[in-house]
PDB file of N, CA and C in Angstrom:
ATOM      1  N   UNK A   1      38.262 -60.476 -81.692  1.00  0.00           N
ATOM      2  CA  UNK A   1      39.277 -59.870 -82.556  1.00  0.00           C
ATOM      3  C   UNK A   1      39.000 -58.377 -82.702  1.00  0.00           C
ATOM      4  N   UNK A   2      40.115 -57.463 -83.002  1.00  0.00           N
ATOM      5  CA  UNK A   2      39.723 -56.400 -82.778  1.00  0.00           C
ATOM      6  C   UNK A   2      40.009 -56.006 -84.259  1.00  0.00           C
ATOM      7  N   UNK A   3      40.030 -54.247 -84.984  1.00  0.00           N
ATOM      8  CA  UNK A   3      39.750 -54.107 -86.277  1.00  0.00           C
ATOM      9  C   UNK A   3      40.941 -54.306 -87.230  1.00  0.00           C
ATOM     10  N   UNK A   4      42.223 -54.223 -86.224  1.00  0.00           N
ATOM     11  CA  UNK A   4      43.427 -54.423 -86.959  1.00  0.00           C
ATOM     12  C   UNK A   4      43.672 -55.711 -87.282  1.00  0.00           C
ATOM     13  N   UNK A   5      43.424 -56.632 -86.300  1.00  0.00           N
ATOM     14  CA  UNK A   5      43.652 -58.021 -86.490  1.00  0.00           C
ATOM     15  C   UNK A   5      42.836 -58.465 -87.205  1.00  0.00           C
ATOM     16  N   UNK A   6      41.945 -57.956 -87.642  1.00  0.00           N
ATOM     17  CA  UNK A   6      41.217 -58.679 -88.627  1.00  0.00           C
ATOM     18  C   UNK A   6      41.373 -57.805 -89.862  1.00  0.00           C
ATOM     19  N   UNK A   7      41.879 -56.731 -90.385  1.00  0.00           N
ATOM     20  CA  UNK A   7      42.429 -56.304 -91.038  1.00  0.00           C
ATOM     21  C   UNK A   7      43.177 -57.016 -91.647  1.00  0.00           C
ATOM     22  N   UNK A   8      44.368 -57.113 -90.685  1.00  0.00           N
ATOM     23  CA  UNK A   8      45.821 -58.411 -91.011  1.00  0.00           C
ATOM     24  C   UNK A   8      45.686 -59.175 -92.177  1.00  0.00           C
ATOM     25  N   UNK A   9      44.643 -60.240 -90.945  1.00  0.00           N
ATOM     26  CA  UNK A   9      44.157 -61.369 -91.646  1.00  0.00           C
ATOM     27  C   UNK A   9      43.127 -61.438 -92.738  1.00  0.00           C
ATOM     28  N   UNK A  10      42.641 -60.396 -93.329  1.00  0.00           N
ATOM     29  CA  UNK A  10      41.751 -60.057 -94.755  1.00  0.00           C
ATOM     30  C   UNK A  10      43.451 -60.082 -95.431  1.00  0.00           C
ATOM     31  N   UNK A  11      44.031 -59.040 -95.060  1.00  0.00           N
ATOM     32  CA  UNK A  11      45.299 -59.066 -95.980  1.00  0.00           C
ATOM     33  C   UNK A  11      46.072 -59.688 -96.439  1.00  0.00           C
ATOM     34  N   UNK A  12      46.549 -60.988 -95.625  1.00  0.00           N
ATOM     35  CA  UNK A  12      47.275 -62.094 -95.839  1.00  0.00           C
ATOM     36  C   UNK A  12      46.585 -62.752 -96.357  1.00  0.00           C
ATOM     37  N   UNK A  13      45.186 -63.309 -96.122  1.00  0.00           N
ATOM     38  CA  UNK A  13      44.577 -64.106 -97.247  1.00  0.00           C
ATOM     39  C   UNK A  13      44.321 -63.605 -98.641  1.00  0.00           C
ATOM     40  N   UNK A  14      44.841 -62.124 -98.792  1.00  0.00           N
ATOM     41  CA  UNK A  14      43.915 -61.646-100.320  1.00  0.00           C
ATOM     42  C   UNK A  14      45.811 -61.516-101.531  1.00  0.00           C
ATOM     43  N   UNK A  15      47.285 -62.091-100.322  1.00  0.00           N
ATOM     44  CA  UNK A  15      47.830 -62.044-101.390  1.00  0.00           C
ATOM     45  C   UNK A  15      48.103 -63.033-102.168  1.00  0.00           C
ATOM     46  N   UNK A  16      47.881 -63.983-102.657  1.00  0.00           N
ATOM     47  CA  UNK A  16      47.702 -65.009-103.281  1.00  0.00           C
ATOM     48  C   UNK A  16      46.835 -64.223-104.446  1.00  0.00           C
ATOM     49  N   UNK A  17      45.882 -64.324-104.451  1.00  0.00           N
ATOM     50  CA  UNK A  17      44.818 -63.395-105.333  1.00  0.00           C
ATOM     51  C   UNK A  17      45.773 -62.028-106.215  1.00  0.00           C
ATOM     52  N   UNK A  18      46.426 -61.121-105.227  1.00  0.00           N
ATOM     53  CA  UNK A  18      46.815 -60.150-105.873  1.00  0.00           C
ATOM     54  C   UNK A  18      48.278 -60.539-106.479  1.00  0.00           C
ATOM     55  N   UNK A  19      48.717 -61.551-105.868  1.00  0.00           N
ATOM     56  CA  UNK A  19      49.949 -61.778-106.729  1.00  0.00           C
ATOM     57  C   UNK A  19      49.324 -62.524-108.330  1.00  0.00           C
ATOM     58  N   UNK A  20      48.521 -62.992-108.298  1.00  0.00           N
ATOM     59  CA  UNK A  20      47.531 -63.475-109.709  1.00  0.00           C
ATOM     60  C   UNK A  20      47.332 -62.598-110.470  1.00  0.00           C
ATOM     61  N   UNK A  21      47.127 -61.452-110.211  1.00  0.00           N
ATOM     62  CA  UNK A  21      46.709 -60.355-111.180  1.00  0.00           C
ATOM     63  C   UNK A  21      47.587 -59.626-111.966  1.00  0.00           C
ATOM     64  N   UNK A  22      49.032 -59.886-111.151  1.00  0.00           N
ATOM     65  CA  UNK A  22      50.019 -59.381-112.252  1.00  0.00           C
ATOM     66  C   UNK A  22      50.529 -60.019-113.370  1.00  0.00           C
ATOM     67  N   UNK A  23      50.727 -61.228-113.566  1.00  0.00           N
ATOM     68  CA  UNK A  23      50.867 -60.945-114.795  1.00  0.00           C
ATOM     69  C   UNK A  23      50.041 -61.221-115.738  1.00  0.00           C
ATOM     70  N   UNK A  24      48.543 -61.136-115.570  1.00  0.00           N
ATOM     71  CA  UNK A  24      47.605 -60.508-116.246  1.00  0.00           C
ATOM     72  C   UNK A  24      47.744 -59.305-116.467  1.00  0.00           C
ATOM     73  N   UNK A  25      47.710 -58.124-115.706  1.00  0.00           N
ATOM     74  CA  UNK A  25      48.118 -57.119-115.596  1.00  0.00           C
ATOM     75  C   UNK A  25      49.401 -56.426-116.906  1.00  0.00           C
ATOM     76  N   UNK A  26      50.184 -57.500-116.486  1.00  0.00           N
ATOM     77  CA  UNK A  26      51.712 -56.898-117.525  1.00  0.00           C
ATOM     78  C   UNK A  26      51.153 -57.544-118.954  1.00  0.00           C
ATOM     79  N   UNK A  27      50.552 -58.633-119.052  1.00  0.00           N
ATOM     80  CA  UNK A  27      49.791 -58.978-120.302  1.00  0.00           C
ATOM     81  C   UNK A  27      48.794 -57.949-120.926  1.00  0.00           C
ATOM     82  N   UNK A  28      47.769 -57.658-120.361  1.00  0.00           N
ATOM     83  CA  UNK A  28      46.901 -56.601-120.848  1.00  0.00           C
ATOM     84  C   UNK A  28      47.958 -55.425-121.124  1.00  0.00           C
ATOM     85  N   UNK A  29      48.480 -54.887-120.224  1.00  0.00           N
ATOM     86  CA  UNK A  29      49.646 -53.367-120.811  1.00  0.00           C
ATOM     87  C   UNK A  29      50.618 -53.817-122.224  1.00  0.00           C
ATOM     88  N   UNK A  30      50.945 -55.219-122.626  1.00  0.00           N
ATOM     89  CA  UNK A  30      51.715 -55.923-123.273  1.00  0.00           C
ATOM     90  C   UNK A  30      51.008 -55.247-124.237  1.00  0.00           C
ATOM     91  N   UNK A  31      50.022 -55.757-124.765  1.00  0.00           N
ATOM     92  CA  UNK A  31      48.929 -56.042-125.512  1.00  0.00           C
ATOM     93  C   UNK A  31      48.272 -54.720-125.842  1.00  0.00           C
ATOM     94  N   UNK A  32      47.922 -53.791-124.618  1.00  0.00           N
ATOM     95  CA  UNK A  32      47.345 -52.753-125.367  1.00  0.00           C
ATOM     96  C   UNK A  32      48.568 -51.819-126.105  1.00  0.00           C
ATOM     97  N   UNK A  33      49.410 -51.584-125.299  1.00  0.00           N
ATOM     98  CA  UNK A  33      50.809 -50.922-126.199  1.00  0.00           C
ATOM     99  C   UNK A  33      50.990 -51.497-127.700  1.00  0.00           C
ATOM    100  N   UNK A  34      50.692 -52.791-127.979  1.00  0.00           N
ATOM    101  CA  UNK A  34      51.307 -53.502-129.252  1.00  0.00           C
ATOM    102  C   UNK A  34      50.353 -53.011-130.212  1.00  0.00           C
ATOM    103  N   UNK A  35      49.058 -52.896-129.528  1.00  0.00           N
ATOM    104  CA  UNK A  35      47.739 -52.584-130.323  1.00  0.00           C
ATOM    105  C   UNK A  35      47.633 -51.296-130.623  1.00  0.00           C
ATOM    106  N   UNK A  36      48.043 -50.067-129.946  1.00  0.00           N
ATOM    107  CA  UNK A  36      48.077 -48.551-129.917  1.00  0.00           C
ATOM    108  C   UNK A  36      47.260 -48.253-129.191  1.00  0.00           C
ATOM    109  N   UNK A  37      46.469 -48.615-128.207  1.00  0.00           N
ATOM    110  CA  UNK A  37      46.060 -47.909-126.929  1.00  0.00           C
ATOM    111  C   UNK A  37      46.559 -46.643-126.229  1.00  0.00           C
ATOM    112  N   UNK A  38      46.207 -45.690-126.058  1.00  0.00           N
ATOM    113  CA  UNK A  38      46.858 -44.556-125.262  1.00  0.00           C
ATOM    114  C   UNK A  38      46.951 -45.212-124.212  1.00  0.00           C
ATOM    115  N   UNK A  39      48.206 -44.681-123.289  1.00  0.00           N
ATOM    116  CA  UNK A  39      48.448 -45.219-122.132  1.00  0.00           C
ATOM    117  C   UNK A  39      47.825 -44.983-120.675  1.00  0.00           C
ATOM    118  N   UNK A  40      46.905 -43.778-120.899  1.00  0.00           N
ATOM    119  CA  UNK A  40      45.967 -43.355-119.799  1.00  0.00           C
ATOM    120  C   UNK A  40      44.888 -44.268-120.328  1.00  0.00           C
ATOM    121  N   UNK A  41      44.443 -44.959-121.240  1.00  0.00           N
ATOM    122  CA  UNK A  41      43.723 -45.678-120.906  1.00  0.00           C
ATOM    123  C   UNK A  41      43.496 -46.903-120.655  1.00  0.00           C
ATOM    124  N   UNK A  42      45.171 -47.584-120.876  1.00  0.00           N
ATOM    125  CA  UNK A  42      45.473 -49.086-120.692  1.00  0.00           C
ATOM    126  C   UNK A  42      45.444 -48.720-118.882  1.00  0.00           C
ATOM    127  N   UNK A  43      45.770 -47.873-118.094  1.00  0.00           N
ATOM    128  CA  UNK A  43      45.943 -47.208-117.041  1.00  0.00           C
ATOM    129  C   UNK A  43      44.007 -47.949-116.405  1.00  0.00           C
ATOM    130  N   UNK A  44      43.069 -46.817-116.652  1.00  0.00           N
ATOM    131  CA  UNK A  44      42.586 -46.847-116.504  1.00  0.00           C
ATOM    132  C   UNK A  44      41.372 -48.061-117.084  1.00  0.00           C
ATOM    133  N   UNK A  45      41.628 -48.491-117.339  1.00  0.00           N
ATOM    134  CA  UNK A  45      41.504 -50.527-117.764  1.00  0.00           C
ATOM    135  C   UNK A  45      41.178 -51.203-116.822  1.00  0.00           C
TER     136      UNK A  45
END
């Protein structure tokens, strides 16, 4: 295999995983906004 093709295939297996993180993601921003978090640092979270 050469570096792209295995590139690919890291990528296609890791979206499952990254589709998981959003709406954790929109939860934590939910949450720090409700709480008064500045937004550079719900950002940087």
């Amino acid at each position: 295999m050469n570096k792209g093709s295995e590139f690919k295939n890291g990528a296609k297996a890791g979206i499952p995983i990254a589709l998981g993180y959003i709406p954790i993601a929109i939860a934590i921003g939910i949450m720090s906004k409700a709480s008064g978090i500045p937004n550079i640092i719900s950002i940087l979270m």
